[in-house]
C-alpha atoms as a PDB file:
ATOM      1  CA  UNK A   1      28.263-141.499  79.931  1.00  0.00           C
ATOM      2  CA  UNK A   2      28.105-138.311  77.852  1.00  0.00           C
ATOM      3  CA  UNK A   3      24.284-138.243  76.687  1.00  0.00           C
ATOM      4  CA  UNK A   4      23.225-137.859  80.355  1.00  0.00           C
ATOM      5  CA  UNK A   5      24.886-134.235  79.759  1.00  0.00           C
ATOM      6  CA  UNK A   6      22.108-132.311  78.925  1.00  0.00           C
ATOM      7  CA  UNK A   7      20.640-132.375  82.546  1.00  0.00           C
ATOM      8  CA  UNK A   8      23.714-132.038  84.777  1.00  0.00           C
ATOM      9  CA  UNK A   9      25.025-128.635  85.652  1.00  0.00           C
ATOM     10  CA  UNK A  10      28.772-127.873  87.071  1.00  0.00           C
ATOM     11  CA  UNK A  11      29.045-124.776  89.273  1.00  0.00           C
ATOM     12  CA  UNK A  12      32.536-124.011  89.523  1.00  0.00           C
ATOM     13  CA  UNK A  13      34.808-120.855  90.740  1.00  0.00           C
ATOM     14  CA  UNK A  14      37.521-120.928  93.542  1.00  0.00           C
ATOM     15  CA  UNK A  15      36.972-121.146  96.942  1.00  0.00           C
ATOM     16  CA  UNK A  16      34.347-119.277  99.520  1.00  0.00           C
ATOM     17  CA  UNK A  17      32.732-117.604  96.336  1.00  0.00           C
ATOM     18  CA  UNK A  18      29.319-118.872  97.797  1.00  0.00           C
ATOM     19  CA  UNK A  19      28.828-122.473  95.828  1.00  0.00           C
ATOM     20  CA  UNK A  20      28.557-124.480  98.566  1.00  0.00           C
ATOM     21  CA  UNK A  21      25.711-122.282 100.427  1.00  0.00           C
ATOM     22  CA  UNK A  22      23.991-121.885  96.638  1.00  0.00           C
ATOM     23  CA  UNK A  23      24.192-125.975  96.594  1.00  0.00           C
ATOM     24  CA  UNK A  24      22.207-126.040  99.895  1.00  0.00           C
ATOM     25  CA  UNK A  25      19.513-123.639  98.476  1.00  0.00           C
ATOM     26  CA  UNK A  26      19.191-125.202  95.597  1.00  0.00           C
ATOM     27  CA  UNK A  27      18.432-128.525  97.777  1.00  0.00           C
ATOM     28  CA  UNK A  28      15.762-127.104  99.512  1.00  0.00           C
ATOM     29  CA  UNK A  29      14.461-125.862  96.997  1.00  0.00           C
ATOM     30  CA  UNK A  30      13.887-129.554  95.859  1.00  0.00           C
ATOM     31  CA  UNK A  31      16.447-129.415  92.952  1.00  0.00           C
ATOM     32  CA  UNK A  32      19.006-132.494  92.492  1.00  0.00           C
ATOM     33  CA  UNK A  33      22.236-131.184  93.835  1.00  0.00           C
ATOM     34  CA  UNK A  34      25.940-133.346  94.044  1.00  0.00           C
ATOM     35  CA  UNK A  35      27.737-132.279  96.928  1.00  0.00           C
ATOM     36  CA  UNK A  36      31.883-130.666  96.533  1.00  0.00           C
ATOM     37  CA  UNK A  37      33.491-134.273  96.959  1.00  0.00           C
ATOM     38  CA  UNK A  38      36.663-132.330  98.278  1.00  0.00           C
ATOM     39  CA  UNK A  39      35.505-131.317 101.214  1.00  0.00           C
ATOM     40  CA  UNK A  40      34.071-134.920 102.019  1.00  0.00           C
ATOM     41  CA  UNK A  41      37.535-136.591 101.291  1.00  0.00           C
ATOM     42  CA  UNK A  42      39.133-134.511 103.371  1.00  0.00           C
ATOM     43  CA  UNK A  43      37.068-135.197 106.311  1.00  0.00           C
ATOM     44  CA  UNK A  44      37.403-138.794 105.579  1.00  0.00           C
ATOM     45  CA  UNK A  45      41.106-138.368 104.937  1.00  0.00           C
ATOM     46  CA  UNK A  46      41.743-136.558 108.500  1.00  0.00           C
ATOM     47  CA  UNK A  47      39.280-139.010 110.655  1.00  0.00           C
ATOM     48  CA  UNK A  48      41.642-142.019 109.244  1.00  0.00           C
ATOM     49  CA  UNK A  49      45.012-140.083 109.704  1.00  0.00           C
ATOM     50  CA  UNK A  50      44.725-141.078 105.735  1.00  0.00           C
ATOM     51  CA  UNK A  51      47.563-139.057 102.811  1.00  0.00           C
ATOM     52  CA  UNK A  52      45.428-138.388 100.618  1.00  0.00           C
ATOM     53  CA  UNK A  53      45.160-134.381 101.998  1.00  0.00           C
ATOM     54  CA  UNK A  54      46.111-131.766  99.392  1.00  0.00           C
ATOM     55  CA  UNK A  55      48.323-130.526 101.830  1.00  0.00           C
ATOM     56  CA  UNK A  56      49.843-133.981 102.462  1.00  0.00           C
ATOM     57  CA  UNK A  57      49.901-135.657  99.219  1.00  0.00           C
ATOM     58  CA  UNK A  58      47.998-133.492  96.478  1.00  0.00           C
ATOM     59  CA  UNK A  59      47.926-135.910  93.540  1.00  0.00           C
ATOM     60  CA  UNK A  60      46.695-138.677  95.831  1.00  0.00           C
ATOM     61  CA  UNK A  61      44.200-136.135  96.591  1.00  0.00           C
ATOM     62  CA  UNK A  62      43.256-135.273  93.034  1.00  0.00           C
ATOM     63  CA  UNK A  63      43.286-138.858  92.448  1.00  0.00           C
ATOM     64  CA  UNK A  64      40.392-139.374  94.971  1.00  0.00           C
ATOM     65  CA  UNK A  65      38.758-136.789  93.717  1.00  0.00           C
ATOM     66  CA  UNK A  66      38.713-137.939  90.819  1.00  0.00           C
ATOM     67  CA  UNK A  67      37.525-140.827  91.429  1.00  0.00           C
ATOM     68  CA  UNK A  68      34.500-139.799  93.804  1.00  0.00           C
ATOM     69  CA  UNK A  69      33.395-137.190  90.911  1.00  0.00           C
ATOM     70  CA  UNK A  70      33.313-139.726  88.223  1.00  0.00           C
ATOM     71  CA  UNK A  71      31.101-141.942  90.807  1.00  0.00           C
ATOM     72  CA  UNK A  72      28.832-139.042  91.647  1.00  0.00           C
ATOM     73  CA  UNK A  73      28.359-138.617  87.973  1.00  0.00           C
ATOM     74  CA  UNK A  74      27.412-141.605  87.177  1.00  0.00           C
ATOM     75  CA  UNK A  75      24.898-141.893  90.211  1.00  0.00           C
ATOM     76  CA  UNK A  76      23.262-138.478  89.182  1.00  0.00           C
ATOM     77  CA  UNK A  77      23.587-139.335  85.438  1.00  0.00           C
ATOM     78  CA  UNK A  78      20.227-141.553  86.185  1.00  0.00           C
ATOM     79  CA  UNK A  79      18.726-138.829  88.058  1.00  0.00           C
ATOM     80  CA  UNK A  80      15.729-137.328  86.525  1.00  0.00           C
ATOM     81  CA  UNK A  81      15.562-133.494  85.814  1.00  0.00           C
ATOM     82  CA  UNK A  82      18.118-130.901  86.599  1.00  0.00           C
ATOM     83  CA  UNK A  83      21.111-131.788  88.861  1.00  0.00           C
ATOM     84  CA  UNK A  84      23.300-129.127  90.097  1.00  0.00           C
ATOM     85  CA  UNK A  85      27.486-130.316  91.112  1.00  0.00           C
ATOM     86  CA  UNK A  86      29.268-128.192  92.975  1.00  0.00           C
ATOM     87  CA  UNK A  87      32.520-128.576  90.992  1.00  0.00           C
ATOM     88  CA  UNK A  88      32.899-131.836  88.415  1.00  0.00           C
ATOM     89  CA  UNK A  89      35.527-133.700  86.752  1.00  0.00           C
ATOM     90  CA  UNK A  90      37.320-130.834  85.001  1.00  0.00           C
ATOM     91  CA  UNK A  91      37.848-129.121  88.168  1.00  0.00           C
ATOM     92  CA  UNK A  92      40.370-131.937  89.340  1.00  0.00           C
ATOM     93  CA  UNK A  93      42.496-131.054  86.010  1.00  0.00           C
ATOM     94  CA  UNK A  94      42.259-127.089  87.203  1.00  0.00           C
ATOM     95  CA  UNK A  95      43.722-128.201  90.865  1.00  0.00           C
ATOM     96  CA  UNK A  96      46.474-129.743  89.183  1.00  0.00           C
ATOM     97  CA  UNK A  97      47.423-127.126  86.483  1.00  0.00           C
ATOM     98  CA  UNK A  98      47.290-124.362  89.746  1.00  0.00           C
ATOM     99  CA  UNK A  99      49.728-126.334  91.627  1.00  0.00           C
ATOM    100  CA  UNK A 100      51.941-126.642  88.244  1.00  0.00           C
ATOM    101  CA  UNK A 101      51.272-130.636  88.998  1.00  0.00           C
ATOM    102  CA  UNK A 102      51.210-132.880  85.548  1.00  0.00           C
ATOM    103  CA  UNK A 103      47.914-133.780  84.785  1.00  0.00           C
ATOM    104  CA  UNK A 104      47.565-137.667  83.641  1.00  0.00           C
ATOM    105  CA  UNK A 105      46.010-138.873  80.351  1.00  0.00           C
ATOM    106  CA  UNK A 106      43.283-140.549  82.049  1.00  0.00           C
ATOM    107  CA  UNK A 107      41.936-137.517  84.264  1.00  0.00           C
ATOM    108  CA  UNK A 108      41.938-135.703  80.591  1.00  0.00           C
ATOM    109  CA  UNK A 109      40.170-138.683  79.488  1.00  0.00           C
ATOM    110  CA  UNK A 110      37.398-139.262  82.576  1.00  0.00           C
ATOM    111  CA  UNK A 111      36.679-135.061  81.162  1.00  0.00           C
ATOM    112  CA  UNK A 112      35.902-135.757  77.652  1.00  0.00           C
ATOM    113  CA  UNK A 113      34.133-138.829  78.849  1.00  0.00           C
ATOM    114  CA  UNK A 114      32.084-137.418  81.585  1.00  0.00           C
ATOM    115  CA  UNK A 115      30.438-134.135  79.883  1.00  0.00           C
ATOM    116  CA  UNK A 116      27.905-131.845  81.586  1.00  0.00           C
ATOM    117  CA  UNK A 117      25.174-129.520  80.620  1.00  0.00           C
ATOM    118  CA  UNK A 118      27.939-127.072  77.844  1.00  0.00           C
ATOM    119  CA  UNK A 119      27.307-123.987  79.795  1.00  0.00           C
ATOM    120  CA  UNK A 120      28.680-123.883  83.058  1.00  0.00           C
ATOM    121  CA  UNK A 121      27.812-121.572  86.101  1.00  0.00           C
ATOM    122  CA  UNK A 122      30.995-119.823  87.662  1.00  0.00           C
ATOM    123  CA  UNK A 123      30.938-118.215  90.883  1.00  0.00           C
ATOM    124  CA  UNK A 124      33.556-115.078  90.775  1.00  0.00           C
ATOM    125  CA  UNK A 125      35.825-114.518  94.099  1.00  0.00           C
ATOM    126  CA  UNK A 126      33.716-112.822  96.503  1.00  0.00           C
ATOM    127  CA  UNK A 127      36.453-111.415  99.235  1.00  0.00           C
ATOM    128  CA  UNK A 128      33.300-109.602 101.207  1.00  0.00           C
ATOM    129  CA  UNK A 129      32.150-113.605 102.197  1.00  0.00           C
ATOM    130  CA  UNK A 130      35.412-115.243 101.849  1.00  0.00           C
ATOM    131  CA  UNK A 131      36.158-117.482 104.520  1.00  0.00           C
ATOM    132  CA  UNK A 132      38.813-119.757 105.941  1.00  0.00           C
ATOM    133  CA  UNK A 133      37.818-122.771 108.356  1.00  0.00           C
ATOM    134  CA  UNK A 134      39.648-126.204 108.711  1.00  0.00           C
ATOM    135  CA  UNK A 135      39.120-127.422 105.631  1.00  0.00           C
ATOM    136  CA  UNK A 136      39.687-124.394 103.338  1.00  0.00           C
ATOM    137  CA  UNK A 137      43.067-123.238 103.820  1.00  0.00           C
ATOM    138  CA  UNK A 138      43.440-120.979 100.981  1.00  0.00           C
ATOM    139  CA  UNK A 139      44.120-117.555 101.217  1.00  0.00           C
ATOM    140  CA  UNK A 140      42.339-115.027  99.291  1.00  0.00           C
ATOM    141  CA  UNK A 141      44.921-114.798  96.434  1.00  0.00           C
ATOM    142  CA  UNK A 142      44.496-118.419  96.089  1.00  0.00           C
ATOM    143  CA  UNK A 143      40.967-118.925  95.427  1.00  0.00           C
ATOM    144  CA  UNK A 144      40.751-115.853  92.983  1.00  0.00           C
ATOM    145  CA  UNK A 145      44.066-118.357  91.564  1.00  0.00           C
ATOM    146  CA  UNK A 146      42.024-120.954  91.319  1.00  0.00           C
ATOM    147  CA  UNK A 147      38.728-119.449  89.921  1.00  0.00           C
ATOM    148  CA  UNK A 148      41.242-118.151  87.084  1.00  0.00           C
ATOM    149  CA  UNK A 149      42.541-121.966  86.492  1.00  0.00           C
ATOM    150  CA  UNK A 150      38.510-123.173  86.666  1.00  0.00           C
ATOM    151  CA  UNK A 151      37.417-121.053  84.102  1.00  0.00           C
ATOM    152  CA  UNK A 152      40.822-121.464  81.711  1.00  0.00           C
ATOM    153  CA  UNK A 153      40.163-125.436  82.344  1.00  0.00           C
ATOM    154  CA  UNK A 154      36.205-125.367  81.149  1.00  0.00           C
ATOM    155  CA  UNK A 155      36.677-123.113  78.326  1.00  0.00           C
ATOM    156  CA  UNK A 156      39.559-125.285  77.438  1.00  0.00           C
ATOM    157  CA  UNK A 157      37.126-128.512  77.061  1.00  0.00           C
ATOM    158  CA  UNK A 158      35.187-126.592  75.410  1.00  0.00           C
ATOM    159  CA  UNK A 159      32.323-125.139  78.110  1.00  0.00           C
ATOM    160  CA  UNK A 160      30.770-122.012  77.935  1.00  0.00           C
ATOM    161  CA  UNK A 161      30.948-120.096  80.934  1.00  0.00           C
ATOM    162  CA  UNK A 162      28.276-118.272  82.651  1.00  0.00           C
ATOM    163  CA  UNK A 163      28.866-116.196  85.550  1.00  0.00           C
ATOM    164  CA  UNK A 164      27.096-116.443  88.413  1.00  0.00           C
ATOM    165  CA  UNK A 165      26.146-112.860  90.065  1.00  0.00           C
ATOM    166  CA  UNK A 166      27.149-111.373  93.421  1.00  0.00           C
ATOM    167  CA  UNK A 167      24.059-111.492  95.198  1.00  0.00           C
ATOM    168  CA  UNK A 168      22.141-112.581  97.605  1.00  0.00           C
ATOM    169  CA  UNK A 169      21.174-116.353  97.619  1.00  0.00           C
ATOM    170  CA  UNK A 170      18.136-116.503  97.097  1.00  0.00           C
ATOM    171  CA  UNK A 171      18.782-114.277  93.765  1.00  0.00           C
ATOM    172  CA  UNK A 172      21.567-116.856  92.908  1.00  0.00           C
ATOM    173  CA  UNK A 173      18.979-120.067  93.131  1.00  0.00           C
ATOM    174  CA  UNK A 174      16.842-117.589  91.057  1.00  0.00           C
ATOM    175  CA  UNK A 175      19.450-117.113  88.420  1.00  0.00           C
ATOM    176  CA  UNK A 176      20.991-120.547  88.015  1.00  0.00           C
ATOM    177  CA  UNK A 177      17.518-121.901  87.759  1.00  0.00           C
ATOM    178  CA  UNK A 178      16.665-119.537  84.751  1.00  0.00           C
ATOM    179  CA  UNK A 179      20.061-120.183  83.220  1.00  0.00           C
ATOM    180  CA  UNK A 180      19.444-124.102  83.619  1.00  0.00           C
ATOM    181  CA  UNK A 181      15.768-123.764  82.260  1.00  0.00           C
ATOM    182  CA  UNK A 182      17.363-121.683  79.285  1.00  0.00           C
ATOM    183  CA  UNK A 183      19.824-125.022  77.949  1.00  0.00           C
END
């Protein structure tokens, strides 16, 4: 799986930093983009009354995860030119170090196994467009938490980290596309 690296790109941070809306840009801008797989299982997980929630049952939940991230990697591993995830792999190992949850020899393995482009884009806590709805129920204080555990989790496999700027969107798409055109 790992010499498809070169072309796929993680953006990572905590949550309501702006990833989500800088995925969407980037789509319509007619980039290859891998949606947060989070936010998908948890509308599955709620439409079935299902436990795999991270406020029900959080390493069921990173164990989904897991498993739909190593499946949209593979799919977008075959994907010509640049492909943009919001979050990857690693970010499954940062949920469960934030939560102080062990984090099983295999998820470490499915990391070193599935390896994106080596610099990856960050998106700092933004608390100006920071946002709860249904689905994110973190408080302020949590996602700048979990931005922290992203960006110890990357540099700890080994990523270089490249902070995306506060700005509007359209100056994001502009600056992750010159950052991905850079490799």
């Amino acid at each position: 799986m790992a010499e498809a690296a070169d072309h796929l790109f993680v953006i990572t941070g905590g949550p309501g930093a702006g990833k989500s809306a800088l995925i969407d840009a980037l789509r319509r801008a007619g980039l290859g983009t891998a949606d947060e797989v989070g936010r998908s299982i948890i509308r599955q997980q709620a439409a079935i009354g299902g436990r795999a929630l991270p406020w029900t049952d959080p390493p069921l939940f990173a164990e989904m995860m897991l498993s739909w991230e190593i499946e949209s990697y593979r799919v977008h591993s075959a994907q010509a030119g640049p492909v943009f995830f919001d979050r990857g792999v690693p970010d499954v190992i940062g949920y469960l170090s934030l939560l102080g949850l062990p984090v099983p020899g295999h998820m470490t393995k499915a990391a070193d196994l599935c390896r994106y482009h080596r610099r990856v884009l960050v998106a700092p806590p933004w608390p100006e467009i920071f946002r709860q709805d249904g689905e994110r129920r973190q408080t302020l204080d949590e996602a700048e938490r979990t931005y922290e555990a992203m960006v110890r989790t990357y540099a700890g496999f080994g990523y270089e980290l490249v902070e995306i700027p506060r700005a509007p969107v359209e100056d994001r798409v502009r600056f992750v596309v010159a950052e991905s055109s850079a490799r």
